[in-house]
C-alpha atoms as a PDB file:
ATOM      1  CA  UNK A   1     -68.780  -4.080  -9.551  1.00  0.00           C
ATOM      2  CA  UNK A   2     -69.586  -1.317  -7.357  1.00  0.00           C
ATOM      3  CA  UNK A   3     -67.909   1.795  -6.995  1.00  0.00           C
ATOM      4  CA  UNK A   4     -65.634   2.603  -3.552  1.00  0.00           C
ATOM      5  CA  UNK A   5     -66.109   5.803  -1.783  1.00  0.00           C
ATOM      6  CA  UNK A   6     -62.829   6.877  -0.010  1.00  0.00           C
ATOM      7  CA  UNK A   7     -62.607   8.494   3.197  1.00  0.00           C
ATOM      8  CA  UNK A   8     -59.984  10.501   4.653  1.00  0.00           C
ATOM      9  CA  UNK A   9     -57.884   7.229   5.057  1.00  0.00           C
ATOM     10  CA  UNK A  10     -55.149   7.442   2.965  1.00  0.00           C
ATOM     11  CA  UNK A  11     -55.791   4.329   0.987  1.00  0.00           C
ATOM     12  CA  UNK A  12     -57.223   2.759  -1.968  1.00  0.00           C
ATOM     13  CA  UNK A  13     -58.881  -0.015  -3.697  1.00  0.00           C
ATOM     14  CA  UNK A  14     -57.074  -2.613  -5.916  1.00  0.00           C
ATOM     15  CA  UNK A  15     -57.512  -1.661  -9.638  1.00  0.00           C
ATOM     16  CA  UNK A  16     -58.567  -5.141 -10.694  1.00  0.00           C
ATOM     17  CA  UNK A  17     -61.517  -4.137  -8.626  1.00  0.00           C
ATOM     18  CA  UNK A  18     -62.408  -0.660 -11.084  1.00  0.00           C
ATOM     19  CA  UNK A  19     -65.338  -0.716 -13.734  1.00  0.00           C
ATOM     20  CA  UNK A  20     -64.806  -2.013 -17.323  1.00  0.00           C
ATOM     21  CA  UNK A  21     -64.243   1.925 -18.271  1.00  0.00           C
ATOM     22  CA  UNK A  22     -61.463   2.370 -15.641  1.00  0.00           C
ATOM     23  CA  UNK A  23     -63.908   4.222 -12.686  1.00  0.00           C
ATOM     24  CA  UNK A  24     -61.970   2.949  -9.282  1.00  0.00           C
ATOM     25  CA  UNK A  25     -63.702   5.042  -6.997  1.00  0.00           C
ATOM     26  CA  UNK A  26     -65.028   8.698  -5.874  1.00  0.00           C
ATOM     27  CA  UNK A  27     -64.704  10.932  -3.066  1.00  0.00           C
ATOM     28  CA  UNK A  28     -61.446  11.531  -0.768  1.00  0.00           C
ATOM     29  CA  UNK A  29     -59.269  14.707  -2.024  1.00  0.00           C
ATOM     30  CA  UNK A  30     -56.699  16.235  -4.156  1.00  0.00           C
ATOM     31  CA  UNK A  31     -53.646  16.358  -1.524  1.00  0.00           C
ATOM     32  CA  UNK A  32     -50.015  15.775  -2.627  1.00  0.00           C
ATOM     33  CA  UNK A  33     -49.973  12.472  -0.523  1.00  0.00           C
ATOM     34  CA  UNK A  34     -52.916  11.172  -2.101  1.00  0.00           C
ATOM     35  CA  UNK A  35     -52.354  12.137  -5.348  1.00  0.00           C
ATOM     36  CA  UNK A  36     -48.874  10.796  -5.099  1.00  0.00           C
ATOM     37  CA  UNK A  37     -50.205   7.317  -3.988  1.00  0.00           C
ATOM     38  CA  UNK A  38     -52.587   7.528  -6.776  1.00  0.00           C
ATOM     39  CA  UNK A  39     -50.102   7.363  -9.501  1.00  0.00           C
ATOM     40  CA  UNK A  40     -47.689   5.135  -8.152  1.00  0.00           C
ATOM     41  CA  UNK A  41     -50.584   2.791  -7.908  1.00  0.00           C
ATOM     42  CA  UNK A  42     -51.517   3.461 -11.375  1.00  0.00           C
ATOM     43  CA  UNK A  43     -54.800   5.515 -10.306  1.00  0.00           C
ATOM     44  CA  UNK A  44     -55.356   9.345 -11.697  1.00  0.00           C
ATOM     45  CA  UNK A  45     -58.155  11.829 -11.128  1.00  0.00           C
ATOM     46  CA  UNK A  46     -60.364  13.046 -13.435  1.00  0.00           C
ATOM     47  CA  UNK A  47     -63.330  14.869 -13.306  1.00  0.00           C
ATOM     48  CA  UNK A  48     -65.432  18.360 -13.882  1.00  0.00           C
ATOM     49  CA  UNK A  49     -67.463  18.876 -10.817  1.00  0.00           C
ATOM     50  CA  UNK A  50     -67.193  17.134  -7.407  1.00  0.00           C
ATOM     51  CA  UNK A  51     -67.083  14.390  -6.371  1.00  0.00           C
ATOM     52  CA  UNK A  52     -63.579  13.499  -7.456  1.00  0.00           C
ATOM     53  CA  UNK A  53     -63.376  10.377  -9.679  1.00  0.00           C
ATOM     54  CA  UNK A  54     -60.292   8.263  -9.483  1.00  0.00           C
ATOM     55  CA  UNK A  55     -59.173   6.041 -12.792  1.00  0.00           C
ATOM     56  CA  UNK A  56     -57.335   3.197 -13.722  1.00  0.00           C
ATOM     57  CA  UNK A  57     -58.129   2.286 -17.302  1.00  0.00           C
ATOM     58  CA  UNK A  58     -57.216  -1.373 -18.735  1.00  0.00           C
ATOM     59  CA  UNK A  59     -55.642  -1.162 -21.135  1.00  0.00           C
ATOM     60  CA  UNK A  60     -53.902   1.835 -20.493  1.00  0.00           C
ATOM     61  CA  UNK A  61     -51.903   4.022 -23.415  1.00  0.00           C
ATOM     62  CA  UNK A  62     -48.066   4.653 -23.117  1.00  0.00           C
ATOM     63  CA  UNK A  63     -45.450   5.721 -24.610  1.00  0.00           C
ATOM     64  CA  UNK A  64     -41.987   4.448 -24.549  1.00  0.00           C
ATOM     65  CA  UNK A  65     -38.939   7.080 -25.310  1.00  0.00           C
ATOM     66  CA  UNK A  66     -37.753   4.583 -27.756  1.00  0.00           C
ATOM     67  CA  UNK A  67     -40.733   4.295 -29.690  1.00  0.00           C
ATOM     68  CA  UNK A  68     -41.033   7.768 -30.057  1.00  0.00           C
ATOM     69  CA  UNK A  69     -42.049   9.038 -34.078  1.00  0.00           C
ATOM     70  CA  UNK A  70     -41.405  12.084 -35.243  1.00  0.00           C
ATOM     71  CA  UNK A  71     -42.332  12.457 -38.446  1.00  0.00           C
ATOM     72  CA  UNK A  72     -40.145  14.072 -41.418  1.00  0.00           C
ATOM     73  CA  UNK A  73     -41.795  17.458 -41.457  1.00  0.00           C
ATOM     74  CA  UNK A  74     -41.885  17.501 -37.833  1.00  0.00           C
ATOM     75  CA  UNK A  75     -38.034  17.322 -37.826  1.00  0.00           C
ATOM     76  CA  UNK A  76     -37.649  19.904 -40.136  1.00  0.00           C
ATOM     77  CA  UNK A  77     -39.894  22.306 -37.867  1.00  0.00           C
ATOM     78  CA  UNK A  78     -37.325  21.395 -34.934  1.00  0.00           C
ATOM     79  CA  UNK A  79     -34.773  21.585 -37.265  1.00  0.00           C
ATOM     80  CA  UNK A  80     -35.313  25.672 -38.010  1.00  0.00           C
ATOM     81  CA  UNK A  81     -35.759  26.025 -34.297  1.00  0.00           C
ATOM     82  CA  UNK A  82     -39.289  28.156 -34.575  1.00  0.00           C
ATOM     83  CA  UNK A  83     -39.775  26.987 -30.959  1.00  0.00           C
ATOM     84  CA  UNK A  84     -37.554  27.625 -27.573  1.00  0.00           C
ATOM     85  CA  UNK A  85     -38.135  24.402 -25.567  1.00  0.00           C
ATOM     86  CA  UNK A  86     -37.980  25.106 -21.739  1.00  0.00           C
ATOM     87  CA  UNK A  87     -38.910  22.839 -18.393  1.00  0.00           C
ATOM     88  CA  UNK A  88     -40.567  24.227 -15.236  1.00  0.00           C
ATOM     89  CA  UNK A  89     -40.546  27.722 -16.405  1.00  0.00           C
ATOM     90  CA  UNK A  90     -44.253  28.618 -15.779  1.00  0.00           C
ATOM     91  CA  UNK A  91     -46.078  26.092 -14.498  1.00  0.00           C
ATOM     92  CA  UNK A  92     -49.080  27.668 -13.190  1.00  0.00           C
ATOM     93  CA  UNK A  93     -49.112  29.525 -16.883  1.00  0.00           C
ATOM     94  CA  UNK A  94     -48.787  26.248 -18.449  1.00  0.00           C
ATOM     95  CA  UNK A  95     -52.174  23.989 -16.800  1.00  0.00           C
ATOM     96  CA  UNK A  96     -54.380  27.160 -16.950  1.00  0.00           C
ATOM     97  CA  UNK A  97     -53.723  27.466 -20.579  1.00  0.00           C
ATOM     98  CA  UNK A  98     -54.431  23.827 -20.711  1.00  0.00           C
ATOM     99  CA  UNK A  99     -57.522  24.495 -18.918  1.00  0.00           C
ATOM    100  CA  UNK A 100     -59.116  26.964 -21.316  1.00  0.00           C
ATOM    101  CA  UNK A 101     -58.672  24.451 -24.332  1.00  0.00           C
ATOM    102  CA  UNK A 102     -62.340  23.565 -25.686  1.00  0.00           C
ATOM    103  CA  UNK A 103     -62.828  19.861 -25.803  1.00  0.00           C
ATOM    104  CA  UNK A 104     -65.249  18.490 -28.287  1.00  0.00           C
ATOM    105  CA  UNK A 105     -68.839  17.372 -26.453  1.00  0.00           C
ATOM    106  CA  UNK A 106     -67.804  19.038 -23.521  1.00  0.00           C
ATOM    107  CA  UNK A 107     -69.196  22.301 -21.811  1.00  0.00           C
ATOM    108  CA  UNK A 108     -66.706  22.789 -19.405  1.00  0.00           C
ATOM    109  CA  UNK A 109     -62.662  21.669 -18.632  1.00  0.00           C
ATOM    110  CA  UNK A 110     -61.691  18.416 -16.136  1.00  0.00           C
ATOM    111  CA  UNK A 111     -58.876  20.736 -15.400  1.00  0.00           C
ATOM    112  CA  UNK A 112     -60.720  22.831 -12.842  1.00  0.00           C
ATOM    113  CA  UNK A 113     -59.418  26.037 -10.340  1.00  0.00           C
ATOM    114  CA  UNK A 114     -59.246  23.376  -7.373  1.00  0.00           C
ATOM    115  CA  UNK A 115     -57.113  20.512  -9.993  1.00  0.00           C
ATOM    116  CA  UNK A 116     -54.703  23.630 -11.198  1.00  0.00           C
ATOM    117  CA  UNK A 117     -54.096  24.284  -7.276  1.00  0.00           C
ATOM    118  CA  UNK A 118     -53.715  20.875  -6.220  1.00  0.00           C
ATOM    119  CA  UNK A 119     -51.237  20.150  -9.529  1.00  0.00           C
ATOM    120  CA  UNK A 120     -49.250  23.798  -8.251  1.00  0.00           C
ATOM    121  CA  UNK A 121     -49.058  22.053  -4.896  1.00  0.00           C
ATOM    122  CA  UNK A 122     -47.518  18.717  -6.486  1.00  0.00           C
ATOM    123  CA  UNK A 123     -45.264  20.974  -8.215  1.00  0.00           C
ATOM    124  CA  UNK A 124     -43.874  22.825  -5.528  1.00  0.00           C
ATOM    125  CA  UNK A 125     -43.345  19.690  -4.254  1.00  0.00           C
ATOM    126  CA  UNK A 126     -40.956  18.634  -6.793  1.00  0.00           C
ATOM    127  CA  UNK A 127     -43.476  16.064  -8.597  1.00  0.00           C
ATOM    128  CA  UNK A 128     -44.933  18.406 -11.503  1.00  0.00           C
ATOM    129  CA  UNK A 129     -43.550  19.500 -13.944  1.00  0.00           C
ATOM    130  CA  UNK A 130     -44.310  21.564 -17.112  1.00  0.00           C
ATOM    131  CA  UNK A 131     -42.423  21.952 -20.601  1.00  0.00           C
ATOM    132  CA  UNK A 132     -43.213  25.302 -22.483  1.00  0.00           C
ATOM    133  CA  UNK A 133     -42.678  25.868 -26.166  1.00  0.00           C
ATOM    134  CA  UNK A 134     -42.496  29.704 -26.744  1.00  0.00           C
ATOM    135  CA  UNK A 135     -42.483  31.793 -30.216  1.00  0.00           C
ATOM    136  CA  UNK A 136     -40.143  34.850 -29.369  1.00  0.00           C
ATOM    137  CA  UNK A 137     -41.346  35.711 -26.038  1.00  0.00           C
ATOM    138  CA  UNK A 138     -44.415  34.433 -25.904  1.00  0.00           C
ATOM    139  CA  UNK A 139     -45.911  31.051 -24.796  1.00  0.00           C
ATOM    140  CA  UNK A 140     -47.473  29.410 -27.723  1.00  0.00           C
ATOM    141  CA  UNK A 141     -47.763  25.818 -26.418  1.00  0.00           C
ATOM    142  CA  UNK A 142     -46.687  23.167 -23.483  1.00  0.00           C
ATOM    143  CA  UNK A 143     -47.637  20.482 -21.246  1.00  0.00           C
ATOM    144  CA  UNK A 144     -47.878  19.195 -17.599  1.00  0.00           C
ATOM    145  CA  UNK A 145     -47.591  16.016 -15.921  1.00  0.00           C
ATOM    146  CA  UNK A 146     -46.333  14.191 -13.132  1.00  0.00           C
ATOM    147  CA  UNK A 147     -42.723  12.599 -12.503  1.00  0.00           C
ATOM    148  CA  UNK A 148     -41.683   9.748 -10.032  1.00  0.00           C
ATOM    149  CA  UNK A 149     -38.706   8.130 -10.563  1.00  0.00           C
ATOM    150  CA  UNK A 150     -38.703   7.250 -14.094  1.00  0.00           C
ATOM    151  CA  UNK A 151     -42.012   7.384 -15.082  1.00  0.00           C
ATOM    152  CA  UNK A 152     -44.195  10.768 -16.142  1.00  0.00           C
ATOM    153  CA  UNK A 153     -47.875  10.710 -16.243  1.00  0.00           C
ATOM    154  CA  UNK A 154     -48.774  13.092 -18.794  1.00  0.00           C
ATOM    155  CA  UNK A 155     -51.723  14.811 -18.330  1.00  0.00           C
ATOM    156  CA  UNK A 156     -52.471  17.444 -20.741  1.00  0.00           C
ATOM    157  CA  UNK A 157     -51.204  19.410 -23.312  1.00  0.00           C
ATOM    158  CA  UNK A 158     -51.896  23.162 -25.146  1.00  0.00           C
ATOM    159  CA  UNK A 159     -50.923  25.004 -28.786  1.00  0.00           C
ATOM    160  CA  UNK A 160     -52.232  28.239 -29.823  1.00  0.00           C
ATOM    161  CA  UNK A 161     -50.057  27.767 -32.761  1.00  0.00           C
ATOM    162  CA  UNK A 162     -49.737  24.785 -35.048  1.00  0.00           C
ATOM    163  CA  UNK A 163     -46.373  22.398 -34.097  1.00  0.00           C
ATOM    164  CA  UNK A 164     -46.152  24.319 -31.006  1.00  0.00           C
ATOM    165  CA  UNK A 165     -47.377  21.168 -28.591  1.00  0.00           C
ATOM    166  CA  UNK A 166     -45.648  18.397 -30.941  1.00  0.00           C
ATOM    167  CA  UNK A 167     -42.377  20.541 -30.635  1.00  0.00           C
ATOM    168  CA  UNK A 168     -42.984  20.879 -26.693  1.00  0.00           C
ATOM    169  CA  UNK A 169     -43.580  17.354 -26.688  1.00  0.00           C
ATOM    170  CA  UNK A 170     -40.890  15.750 -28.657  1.00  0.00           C
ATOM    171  CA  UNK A 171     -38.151  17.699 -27.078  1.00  0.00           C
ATOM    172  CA  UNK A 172     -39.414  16.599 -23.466  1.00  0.00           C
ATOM    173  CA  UNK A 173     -38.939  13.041 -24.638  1.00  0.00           C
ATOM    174  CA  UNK A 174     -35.650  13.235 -26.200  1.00  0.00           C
ATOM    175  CA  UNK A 175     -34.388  15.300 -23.380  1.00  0.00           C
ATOM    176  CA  UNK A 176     -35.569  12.698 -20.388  1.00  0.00           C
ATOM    177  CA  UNK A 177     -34.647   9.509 -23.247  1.00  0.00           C
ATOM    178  CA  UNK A 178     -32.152   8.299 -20.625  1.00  0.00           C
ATOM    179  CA  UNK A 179     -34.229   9.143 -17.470  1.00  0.00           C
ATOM    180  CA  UNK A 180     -37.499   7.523 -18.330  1.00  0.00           C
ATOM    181  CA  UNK A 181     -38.766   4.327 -18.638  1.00  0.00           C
ATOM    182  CA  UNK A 182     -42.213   5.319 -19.893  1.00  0.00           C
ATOM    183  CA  UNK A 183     -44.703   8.093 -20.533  1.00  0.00           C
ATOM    184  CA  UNK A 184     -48.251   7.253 -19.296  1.00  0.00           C
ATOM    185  CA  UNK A 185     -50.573   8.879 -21.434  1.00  0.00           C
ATOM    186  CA  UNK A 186     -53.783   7.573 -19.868  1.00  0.00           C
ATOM    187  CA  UNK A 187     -56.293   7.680 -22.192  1.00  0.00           C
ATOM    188  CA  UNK A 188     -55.917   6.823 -26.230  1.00  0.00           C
ATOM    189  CA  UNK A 189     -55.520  10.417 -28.777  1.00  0.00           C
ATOM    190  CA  UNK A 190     -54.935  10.532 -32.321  1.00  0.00           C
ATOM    191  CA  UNK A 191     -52.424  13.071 -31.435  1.00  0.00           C
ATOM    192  CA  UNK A 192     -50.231  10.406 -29.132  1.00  0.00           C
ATOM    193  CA  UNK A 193     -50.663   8.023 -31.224  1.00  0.00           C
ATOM    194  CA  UNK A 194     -48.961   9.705 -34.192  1.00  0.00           C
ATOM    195  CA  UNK A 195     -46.257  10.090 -31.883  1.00  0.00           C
ATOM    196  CA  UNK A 196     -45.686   6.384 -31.095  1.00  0.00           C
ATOM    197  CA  UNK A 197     -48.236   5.874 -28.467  1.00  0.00           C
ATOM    198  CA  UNK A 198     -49.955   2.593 -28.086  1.00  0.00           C
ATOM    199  CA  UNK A 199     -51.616   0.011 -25.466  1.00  0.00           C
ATOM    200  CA  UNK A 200     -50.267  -1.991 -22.800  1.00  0.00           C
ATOM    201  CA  UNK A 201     -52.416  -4.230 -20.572  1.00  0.00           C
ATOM    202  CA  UNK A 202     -52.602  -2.929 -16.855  1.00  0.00           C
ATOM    203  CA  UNK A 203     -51.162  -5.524 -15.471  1.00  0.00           C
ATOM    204  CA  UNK A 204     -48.133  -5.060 -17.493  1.00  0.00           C
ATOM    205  CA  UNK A 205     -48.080  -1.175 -16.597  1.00  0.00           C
ATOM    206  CA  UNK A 206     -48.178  -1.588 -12.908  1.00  0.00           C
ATOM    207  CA  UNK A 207     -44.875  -3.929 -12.987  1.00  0.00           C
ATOM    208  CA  UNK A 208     -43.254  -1.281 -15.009  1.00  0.00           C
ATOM    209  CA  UNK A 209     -44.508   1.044 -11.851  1.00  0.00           C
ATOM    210  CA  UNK A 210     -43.103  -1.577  -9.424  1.00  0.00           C
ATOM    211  CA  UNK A 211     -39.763  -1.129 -10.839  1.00  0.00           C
ATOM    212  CA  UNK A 212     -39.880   2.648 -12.214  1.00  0.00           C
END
């Protein structure tokens, strides 16, 4: 199937029509509108260097809140409360620490200077949000994602100290429990996984959307 290149029309392709790895289409831009239609129409960007490549993997891996797994030694870590749990503290502090993480086979981040802008934008727009796990005083681990209505697109995640991520992560969910419906996590890790992560077709993820 070929691959669409958007325009500055504010539109895009079905998703039945992406490639068997999920690519949808390249081009447009990285404005709160956009973006915003992206995810409610189960699309996200991802990329290292322009062009920008839009996503829509099938099948794609969620979470729900009531699958969530936290394992036994995980509960006692929350338990001695190492970790102070906090939402929307620092965002900006949050995705550039998730931008400096080293990924494995990979030179440089997704999570570029023009993505942390356009995510600060979507924030200050009420959409983005960011959880922060701190040791004392100092930020030791946290994530960032989107939220519309009750769904949050999850898009990545830091710890400079073991736990500090799970803890950050775990406490989000339990928090929102009641709020959320699910917890798109995109792409399958062995880290979300653990966590009660698994696959749903696409089909079945965009009437979730629908009714988010």
């Amino acid at each position: 199937m070929p691959v669409f290149r958007l325009t500055k029309q504010l539109i895009f392709p079905p998703v039945s029509l992406a490639e068997p790895d999920g690519l949808l289409a390249v081009g447009g831009d990285l404005s709160v509108d956009r973006l915003l239609l992206a995810y409610r129409s189960g699309i996200f960007p991802w990329f290292d260097e322009r062009p920008i490549l839009w996503w829509s993997p099938d099948p794609r891996f969620v979470l729900f809140p009531a699958d969530l797994k936290v394992s036994a030694s995980m509960k006692q870590v929350l338990r001695r409360n190492k970790f102070r749990i906090t939402y929307n503290a620092d965002f900006p502090a949050v995705i550039a620490r998730c931008s400096r993480i080293p990924r494995a086979g990979q030179n440089s981040t997704w999570i570029t200077k023009e993505m942390q802008e356009a995510y600060i934008r979507l924030h200050k727009a009420g959409y983005a949000m960011s959880v922060e796990c701190w040791e004392d005083d100092r930020l030791v681990g946290g994530l960032y994602g989107v939220k519309i209505g009750s769904c949050f697109f999850g898009e990545s995640m830091f710890a400079d100290v073991s736990n500090a991520s799970k803890a950050a992560f775990i406490t989000f969910v339990q928090a929102y429990a009641d709020e959320l419906t699910l917890i798109d996590c995109q792409v399958e890790t062995e880290h979300l996984a653990s966590l009660g992560a698994g696959f749903i077709s696409r089909d079945v993820f965009l009437e979730l959307l629908q009714v988010s």
